[in-house]
N, C-alpha and C. Protein backbone atom coordinates (compact mmCIF):
# COMPACT_ATOMS: atom_id res chain seq x y z
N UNK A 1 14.79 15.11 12.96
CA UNK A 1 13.42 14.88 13.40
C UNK A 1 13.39 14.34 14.82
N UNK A 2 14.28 13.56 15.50
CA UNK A 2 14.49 12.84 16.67
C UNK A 2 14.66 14.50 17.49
N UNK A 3 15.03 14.99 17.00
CA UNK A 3 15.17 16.56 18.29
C UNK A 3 13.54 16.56 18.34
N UNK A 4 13.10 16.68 17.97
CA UNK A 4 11.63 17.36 17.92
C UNK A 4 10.52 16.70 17.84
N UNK A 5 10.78 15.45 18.12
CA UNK A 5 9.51 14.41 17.86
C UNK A 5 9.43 14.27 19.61
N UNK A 6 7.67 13.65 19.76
CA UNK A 6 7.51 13.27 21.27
C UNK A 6 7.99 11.45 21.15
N UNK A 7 7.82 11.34 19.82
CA UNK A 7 7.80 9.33 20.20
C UNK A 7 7.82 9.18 18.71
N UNK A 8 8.47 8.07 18.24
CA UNK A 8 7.91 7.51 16.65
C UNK A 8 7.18 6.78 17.05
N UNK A 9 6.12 7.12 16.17
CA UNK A 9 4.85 6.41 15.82
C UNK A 9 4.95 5.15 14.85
N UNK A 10 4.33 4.20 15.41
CA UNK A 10 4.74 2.68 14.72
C UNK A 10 3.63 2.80 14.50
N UNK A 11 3.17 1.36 13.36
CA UNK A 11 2.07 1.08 12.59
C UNK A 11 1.45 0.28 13.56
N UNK A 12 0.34 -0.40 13.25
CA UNK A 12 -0.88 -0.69 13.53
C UNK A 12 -2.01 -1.49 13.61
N UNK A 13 -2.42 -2.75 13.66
CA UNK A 13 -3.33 -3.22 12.69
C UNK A 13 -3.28 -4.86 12.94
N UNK A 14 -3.62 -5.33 11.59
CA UNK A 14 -3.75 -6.49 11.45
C UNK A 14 -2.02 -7.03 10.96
N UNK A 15 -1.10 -7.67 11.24
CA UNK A 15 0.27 -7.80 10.30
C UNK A 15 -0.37 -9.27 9.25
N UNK A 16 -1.30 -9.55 9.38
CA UNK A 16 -1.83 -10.86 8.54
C UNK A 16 -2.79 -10.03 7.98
N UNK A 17 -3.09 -8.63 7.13
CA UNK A 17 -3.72 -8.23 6.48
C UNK A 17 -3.62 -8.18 5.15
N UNK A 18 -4.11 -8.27 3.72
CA UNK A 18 -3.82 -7.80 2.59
C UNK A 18 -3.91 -6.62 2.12
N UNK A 19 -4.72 -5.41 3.12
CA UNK A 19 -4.54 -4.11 2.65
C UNK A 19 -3.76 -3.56 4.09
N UNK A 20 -2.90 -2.57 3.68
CA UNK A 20 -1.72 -1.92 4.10
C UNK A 20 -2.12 -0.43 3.96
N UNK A 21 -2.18 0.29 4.64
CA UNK A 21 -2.36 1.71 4.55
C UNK A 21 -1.26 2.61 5.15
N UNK A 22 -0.37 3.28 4.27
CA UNK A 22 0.61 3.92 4.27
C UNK A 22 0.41 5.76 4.49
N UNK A 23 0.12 6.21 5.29
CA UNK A 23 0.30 7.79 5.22
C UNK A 23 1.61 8.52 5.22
N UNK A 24 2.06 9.79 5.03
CA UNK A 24 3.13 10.48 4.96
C UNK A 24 4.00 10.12 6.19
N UNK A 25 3.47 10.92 7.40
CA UNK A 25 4.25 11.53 8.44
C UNK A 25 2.89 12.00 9.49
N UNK A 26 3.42 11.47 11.04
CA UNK A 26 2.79 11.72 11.82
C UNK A 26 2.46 13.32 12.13
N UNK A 27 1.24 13.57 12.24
CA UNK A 27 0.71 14.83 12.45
C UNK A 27 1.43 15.08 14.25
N UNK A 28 0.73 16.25 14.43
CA UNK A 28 0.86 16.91 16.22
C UNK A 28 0.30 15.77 16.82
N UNK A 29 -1.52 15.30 17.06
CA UNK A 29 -1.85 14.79 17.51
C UNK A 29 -1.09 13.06 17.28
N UNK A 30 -0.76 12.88 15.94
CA UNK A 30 -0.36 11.55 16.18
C UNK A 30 0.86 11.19 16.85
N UNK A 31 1.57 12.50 17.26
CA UNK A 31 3.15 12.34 17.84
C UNK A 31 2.70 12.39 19.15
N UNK A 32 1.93 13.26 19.76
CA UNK A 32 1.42 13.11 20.87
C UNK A 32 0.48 11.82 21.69
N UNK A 33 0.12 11.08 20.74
CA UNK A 33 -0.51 9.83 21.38
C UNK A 33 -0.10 8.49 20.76
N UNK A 34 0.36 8.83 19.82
CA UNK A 34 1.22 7.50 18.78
C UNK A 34 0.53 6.82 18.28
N UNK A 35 -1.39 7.74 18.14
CA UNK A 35 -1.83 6.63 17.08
C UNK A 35 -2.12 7.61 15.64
N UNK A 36 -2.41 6.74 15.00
CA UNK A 36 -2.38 7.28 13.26
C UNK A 36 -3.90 7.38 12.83
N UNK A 37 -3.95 9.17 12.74
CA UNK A 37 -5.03 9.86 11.89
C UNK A 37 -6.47 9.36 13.36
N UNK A 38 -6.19 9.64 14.26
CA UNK A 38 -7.12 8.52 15.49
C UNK A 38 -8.40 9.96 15.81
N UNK A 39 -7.69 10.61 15.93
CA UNK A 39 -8.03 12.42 16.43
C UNK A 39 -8.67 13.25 15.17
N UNK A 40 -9.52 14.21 15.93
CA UNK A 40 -9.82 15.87 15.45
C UNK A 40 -10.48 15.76 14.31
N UNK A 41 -10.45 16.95 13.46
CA UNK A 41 -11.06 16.32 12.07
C UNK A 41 -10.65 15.69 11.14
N UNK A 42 -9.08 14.98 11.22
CA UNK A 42 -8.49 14.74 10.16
C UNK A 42 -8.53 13.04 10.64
N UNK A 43 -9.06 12.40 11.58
CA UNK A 43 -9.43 11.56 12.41
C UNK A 43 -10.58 10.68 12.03
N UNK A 44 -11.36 11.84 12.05
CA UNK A 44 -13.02 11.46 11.17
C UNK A 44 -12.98 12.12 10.06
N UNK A 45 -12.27 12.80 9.02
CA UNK A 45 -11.94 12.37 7.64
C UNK A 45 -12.08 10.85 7.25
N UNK A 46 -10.62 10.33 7.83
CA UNK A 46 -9.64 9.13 7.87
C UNK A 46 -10.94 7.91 7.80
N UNK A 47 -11.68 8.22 8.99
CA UNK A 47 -12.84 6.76 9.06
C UNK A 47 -13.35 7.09 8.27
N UNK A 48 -14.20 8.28 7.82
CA UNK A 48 -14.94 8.39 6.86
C UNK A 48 -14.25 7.68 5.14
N UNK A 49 -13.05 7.31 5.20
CA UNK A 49 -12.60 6.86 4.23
C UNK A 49 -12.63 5.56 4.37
N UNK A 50 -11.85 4.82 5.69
CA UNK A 50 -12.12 3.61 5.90
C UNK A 50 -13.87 2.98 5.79
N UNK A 51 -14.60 3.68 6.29
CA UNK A 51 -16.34 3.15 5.95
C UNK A 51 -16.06 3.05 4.78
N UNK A 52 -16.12 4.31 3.70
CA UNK A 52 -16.77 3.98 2.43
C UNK A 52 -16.01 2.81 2.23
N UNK A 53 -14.56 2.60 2.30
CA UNK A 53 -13.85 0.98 1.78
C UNK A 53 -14.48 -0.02 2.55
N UNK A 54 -15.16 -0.15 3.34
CA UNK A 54 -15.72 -1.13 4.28
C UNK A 54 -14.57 -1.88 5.01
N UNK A 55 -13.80 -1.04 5.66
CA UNK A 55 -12.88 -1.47 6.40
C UNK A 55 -12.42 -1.00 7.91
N UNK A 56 -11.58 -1.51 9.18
CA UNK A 56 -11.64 -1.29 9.98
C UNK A 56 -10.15 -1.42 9.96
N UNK A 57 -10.05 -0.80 11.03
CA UNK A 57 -8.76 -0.34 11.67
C UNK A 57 -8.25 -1.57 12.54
N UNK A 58 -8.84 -2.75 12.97
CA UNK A 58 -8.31 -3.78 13.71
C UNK A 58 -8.01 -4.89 12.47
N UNK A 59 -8.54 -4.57 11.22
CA UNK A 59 -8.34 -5.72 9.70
C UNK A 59 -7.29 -5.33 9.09
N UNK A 60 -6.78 -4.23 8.91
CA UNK A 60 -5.76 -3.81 7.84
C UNK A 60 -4.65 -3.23 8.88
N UNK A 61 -3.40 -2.92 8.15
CA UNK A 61 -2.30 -2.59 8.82
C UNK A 61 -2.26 -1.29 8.29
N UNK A 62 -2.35 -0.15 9.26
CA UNK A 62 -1.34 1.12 9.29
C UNK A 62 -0.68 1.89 9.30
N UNK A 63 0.60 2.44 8.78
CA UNK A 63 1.85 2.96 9.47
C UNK A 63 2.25 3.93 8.88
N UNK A 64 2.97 4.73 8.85
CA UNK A 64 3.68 6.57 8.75
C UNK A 64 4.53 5.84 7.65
N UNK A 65 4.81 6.56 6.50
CA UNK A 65 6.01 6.29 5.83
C UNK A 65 7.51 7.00 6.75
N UNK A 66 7.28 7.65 7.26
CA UNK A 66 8.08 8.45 8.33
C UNK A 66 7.80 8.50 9.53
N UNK A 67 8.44 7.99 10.37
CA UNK A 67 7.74 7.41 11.71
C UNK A 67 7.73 8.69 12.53
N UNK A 68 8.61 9.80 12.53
CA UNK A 68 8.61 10.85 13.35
C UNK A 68 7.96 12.13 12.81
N UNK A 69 7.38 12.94 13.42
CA UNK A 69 6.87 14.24 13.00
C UNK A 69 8.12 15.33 12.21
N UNK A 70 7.76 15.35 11.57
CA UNK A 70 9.18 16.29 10.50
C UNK A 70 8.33 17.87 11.06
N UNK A 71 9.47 18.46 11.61
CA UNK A 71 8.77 19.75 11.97
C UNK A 71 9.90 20.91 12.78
N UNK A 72 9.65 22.34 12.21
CA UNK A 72 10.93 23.00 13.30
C UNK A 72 10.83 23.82 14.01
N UNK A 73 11.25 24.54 14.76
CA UNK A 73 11.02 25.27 16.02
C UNK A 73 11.23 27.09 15.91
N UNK A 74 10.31 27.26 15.56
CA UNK A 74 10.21 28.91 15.28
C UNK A 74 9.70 29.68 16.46
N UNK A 75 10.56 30.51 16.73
CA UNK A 75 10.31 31.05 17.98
C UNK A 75 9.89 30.61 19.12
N UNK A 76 10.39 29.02 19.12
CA UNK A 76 9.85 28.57 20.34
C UNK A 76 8.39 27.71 20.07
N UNK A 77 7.87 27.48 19.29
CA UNK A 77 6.77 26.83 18.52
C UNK A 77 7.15 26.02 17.60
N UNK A 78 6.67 24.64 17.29
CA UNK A 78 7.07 23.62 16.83
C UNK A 78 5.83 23.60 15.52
N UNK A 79 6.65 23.53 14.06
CA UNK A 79 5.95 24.07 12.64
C UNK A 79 5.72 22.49 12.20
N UNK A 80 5.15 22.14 11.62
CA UNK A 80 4.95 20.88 10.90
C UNK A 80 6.21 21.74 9.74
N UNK A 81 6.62 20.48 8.81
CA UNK A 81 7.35 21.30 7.45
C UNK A 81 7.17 19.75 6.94
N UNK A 82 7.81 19.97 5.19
CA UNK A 82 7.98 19.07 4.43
C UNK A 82 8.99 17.80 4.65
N UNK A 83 8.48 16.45 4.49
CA UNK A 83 9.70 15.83 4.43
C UNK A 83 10.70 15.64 3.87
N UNK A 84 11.65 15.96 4.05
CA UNK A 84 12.96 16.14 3.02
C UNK A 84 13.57 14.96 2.03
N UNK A 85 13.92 14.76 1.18
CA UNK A 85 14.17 13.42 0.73
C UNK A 85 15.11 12.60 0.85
N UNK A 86 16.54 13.47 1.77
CA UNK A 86 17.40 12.45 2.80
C UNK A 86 16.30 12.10 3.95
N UNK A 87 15.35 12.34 4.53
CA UNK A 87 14.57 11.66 5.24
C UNK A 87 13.89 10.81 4.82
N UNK A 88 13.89 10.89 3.87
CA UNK A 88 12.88 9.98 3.64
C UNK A 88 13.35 8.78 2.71
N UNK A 89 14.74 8.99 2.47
CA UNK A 89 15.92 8.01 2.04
C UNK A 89 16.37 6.94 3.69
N UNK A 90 16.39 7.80 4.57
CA UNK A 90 16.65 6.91 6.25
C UNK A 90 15.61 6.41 6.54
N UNK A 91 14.49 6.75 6.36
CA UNK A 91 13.12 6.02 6.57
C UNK A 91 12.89 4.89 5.57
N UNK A 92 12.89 5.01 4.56
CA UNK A 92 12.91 3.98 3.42
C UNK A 92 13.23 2.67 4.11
N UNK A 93 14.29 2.31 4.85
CA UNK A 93 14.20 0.93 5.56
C UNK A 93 13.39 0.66 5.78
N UNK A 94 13.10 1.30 6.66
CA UNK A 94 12.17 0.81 8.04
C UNK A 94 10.79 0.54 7.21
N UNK A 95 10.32 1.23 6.28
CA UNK A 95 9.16 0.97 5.69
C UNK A 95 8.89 0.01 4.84
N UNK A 96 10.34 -0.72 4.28
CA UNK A 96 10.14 -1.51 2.93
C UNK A 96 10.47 -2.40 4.06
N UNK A 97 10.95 -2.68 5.41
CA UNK A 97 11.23 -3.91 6.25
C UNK A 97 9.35 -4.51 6.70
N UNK A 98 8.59 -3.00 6.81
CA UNK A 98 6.94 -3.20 7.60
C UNK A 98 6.74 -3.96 6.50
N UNK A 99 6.66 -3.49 5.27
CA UNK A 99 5.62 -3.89 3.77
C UNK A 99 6.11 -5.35 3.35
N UNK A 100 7.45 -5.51 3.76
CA UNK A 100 7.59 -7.10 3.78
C UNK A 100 7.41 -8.30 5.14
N UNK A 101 7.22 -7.64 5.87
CA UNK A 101 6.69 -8.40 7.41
C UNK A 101 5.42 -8.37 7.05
N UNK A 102 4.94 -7.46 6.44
CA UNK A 102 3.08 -7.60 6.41
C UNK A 102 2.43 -8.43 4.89
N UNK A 103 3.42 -8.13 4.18
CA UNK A 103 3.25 -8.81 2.33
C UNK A 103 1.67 -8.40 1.91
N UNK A 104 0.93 -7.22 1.80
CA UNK A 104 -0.07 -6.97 1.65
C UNK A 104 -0.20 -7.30 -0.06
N UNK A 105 -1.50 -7.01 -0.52
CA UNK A 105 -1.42 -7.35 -2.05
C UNK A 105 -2.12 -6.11 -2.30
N UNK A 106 -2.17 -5.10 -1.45
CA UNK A 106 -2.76 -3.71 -1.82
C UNK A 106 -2.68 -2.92 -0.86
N UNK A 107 -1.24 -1.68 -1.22
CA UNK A 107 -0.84 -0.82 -0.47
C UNK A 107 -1.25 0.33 -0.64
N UNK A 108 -2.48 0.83 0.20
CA UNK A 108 -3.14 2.36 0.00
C UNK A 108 -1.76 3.52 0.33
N UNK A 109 -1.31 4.61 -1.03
CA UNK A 109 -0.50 5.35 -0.38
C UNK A 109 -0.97 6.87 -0.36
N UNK A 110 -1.18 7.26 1.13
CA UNK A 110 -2.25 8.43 0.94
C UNK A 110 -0.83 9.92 1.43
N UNK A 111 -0.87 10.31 -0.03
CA UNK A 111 -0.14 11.41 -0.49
C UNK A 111 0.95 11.33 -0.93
N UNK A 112 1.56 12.30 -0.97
CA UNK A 112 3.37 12.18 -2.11
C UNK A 112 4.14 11.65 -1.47
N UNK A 113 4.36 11.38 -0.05
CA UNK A 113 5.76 10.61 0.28
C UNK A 113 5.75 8.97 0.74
N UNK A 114 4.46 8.86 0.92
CA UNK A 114 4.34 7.14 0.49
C UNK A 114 4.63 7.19 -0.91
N UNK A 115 3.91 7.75 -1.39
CA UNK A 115 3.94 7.28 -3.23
C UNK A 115 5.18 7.45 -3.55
N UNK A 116 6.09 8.23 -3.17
CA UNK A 116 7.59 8.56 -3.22
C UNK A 116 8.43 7.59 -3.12
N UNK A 117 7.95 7.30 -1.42
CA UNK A 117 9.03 6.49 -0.86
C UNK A 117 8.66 4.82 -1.61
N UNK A 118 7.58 4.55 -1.84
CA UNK A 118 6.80 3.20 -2.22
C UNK A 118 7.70 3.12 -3.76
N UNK A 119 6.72 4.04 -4.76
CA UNK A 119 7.12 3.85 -6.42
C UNK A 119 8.29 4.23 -6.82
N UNK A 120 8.88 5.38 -5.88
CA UNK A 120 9.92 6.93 -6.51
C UNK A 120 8.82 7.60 -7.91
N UNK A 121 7.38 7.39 -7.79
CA UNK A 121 6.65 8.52 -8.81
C UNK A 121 6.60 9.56 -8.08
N UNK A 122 6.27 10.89 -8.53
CA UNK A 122 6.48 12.07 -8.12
C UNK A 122 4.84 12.46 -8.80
N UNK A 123 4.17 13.63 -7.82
CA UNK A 123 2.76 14.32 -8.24
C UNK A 123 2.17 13.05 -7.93
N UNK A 124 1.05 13.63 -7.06
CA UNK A 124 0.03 12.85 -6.21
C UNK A 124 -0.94 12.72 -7.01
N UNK A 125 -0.93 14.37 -7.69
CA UNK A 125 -2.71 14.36 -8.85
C UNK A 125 -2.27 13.20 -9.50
N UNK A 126 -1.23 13.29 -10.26
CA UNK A 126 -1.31 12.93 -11.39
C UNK A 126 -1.75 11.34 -11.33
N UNK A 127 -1.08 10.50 -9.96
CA UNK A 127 -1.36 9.11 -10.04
C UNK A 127 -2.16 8.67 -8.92
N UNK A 128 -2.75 10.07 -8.50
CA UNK A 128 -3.86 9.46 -7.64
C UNK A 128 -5.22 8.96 -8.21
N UNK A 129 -5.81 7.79 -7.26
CA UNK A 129 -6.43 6.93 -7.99
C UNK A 129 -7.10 5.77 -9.09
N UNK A 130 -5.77 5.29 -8.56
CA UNK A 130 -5.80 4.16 -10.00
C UNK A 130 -4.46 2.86 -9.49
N UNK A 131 -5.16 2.24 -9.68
CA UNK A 131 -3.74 1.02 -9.03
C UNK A 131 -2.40 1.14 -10.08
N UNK A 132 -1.44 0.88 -9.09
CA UNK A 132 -0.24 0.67 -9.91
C UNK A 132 -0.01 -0.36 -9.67
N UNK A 133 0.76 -1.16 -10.60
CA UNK A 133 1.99 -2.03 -10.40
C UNK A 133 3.30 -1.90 -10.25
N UNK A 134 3.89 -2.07 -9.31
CA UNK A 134 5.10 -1.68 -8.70
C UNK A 134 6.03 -3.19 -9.31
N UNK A 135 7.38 -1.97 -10.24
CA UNK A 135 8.53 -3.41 -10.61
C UNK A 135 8.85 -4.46 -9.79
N UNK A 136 8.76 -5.64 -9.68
CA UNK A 136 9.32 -6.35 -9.10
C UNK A 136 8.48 -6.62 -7.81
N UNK A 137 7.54 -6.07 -7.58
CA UNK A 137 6.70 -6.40 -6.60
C UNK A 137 5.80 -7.31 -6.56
N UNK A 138 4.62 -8.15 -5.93
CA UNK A 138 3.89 -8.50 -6.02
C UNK A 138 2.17 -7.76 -5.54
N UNK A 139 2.66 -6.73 -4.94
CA UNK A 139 1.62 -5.95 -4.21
C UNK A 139 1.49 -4.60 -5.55
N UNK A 140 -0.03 -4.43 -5.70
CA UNK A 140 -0.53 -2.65 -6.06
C UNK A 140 -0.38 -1.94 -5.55
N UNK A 141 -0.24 -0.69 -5.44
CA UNK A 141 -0.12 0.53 -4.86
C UNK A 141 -1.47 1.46 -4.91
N UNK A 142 -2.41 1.89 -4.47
CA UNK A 142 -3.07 2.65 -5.17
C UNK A 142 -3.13 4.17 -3.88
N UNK A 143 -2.55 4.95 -5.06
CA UNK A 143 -2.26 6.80 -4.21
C UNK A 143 -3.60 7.59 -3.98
N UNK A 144 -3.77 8.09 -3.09
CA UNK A 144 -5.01 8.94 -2.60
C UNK A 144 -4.74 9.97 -1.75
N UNK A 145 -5.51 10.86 -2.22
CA UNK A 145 -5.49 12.50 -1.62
C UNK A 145 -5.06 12.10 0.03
N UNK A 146 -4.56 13.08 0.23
CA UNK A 146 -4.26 12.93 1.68
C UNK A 146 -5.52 13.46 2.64
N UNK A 147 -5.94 12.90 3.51
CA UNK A 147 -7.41 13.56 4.40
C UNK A 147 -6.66 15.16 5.27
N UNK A 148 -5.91 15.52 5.36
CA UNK A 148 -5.31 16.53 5.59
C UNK A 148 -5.72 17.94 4.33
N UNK A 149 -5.54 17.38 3.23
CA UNK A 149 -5.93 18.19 1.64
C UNK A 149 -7.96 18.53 2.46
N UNK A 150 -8.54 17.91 2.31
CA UNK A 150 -10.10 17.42 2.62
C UNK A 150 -10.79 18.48 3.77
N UNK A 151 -9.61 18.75 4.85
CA UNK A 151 -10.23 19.32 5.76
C UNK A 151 -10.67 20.74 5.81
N UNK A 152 -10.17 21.13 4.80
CA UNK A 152 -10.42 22.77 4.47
C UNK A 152 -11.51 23.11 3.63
N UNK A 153 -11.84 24.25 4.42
CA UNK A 153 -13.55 24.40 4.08
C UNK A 153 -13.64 24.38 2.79
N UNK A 154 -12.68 25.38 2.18
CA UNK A 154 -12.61 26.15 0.79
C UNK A 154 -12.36 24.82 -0.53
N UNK A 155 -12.13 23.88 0.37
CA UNK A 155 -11.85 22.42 -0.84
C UNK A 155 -13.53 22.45 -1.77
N UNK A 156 -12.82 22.33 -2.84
CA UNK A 156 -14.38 22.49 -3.90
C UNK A 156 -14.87 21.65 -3.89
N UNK A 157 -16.03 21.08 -4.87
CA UNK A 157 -16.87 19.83 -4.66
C UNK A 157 -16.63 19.11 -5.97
N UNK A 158 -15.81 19.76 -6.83
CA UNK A 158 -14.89 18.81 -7.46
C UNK A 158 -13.81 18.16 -7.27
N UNK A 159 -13.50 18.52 -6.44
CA UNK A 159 -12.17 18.03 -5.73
C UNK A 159 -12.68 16.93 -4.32
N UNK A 160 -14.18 17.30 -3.76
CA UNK A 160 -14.83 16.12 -3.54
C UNK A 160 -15.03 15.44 -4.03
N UNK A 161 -15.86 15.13 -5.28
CA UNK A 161 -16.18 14.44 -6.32
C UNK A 161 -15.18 13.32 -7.08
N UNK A 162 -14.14 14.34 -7.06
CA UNK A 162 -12.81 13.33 -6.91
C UNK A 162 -12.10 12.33 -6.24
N UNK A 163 -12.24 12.72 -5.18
CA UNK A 163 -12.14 11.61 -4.24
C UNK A 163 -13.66 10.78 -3.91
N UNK A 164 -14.58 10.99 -3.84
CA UNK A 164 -15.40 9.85 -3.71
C UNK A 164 -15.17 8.83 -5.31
N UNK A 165 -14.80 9.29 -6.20
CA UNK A 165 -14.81 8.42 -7.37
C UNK A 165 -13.09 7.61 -6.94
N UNK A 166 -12.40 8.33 -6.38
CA UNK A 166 -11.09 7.50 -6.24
C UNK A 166 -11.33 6.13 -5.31
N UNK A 167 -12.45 6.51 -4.04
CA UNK A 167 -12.46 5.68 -2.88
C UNK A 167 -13.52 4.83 -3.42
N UNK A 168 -14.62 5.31 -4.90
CA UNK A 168 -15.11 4.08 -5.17
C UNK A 168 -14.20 3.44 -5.97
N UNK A 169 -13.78 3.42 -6.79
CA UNK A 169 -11.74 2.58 -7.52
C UNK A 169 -11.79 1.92 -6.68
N UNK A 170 -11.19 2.12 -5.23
CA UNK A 170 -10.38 1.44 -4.93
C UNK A 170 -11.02 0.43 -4.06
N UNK A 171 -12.26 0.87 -3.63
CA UNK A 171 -13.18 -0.33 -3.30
C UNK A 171 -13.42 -1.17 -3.68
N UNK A 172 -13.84 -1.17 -5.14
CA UNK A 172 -14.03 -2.25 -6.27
C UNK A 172 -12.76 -2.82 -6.35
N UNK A 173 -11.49 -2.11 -6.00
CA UNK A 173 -10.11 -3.12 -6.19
C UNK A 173 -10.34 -4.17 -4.93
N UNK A 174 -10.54 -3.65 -3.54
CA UNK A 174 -10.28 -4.06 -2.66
C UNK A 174 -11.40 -5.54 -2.39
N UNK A 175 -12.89 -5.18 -2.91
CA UNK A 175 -13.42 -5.94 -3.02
C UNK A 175 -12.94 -7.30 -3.88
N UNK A 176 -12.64 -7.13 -4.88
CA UNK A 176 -11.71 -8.23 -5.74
C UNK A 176 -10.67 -8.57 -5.11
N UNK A 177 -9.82 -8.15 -4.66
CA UNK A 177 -8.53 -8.84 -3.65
C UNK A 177 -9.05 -9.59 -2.54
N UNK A 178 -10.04 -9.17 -1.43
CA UNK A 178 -10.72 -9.85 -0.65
C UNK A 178 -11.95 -10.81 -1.14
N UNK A 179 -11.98 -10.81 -2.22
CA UNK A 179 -13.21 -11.55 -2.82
C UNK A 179 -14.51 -11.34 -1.75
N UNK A 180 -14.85 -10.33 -1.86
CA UNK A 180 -16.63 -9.66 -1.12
C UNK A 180 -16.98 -9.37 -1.85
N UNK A 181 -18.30 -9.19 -1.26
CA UNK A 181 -19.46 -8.45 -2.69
C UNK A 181 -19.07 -8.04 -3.70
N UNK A 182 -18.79 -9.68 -4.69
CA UNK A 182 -18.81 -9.91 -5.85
C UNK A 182 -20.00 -10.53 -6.53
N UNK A 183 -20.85 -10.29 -6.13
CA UNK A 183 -22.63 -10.63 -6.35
C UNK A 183 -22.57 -9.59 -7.51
């Protein structure tokens, strides 16, 4: 990934936050400016998720479970591809070193290789939306569609529907961890 990345992208945020927001792997635009989900439509997806949680990007902490763009060079054109799981075995440091510098008590993991690298659960459907408890941890986990899934026209409105019921979950979690509008 170091052949082909412009920069690793570091996290973000508040490091005295209790929510932690974990995404896969830096997109094009995020390798190109080194910030996370900041751009395009997958940018204003991203806030559109942070509003409904009533949260901001200067309160909570940020960061790539994979700090570099995983991607390969076809004909001279640079492909996004999957992260492999020796990558994401070398990354594993660096991420369980952020999540204990930051000690959040609720780690949003948005798609399969946070949830991977975080739980080792496998299938996003299956445990997206719903807090986990992670062995030995003190922090939840709770997995959510990736805003990348969202941006395509052809996404149904059950599969909307789905995620607005996940991002209300996890509001009501987040609200209870921060103790807010508990009226």
């Amino acid at each position: 990934m170091s052949n082909t990345r412009t920069q690793v992208v570091q996290g973000a945020g508040s490091l005295d936050s209790d929510i932690m927001i974990v995404i896969g792997q830096p997109g094009r635009e995020s390798d190109k400016t080194g910030d996370i989900y900041s751009q395009g439509a997958i940018g204003e997806i991203f806030e559109a998720y942070l509003d409904a949680l009533e949260l901001d990007r200067e309160s909570i902490w940020i960061t790539c479970a994979v700090k570099c763009m995983a991607c390969d060079s076809i004909h001279g054109k640079l492909r996004n591809r999957a992260v492999t799981k020796d990558e994401m075995e070398i990354c594993s440091e660096w991420l369980n070193l952020e999540i204990e510098t930051v000690d959040p008590k609720i780690i949003i993991l948005i798609g399969s290789v946070p949830l991977f690298m975080v739980t080792k659960l496998t299938g996003i459907n299956t445990h997206r939306g719903r807090f986990i408890s992670v062995t030995g941890k003190k922090y939840k986990v709770f997995p959510l569609i990736s805003p990348n899934m969202m941006k395509y026209s052809n996404i149904s409105q059950a599969a909307k529907d789905i995620l607005i019921d996940d991002l209300d979950n996890l509001k009501k979690g987040i609200d209870k961890c921060l103790k807010r509008n508990l009226d």
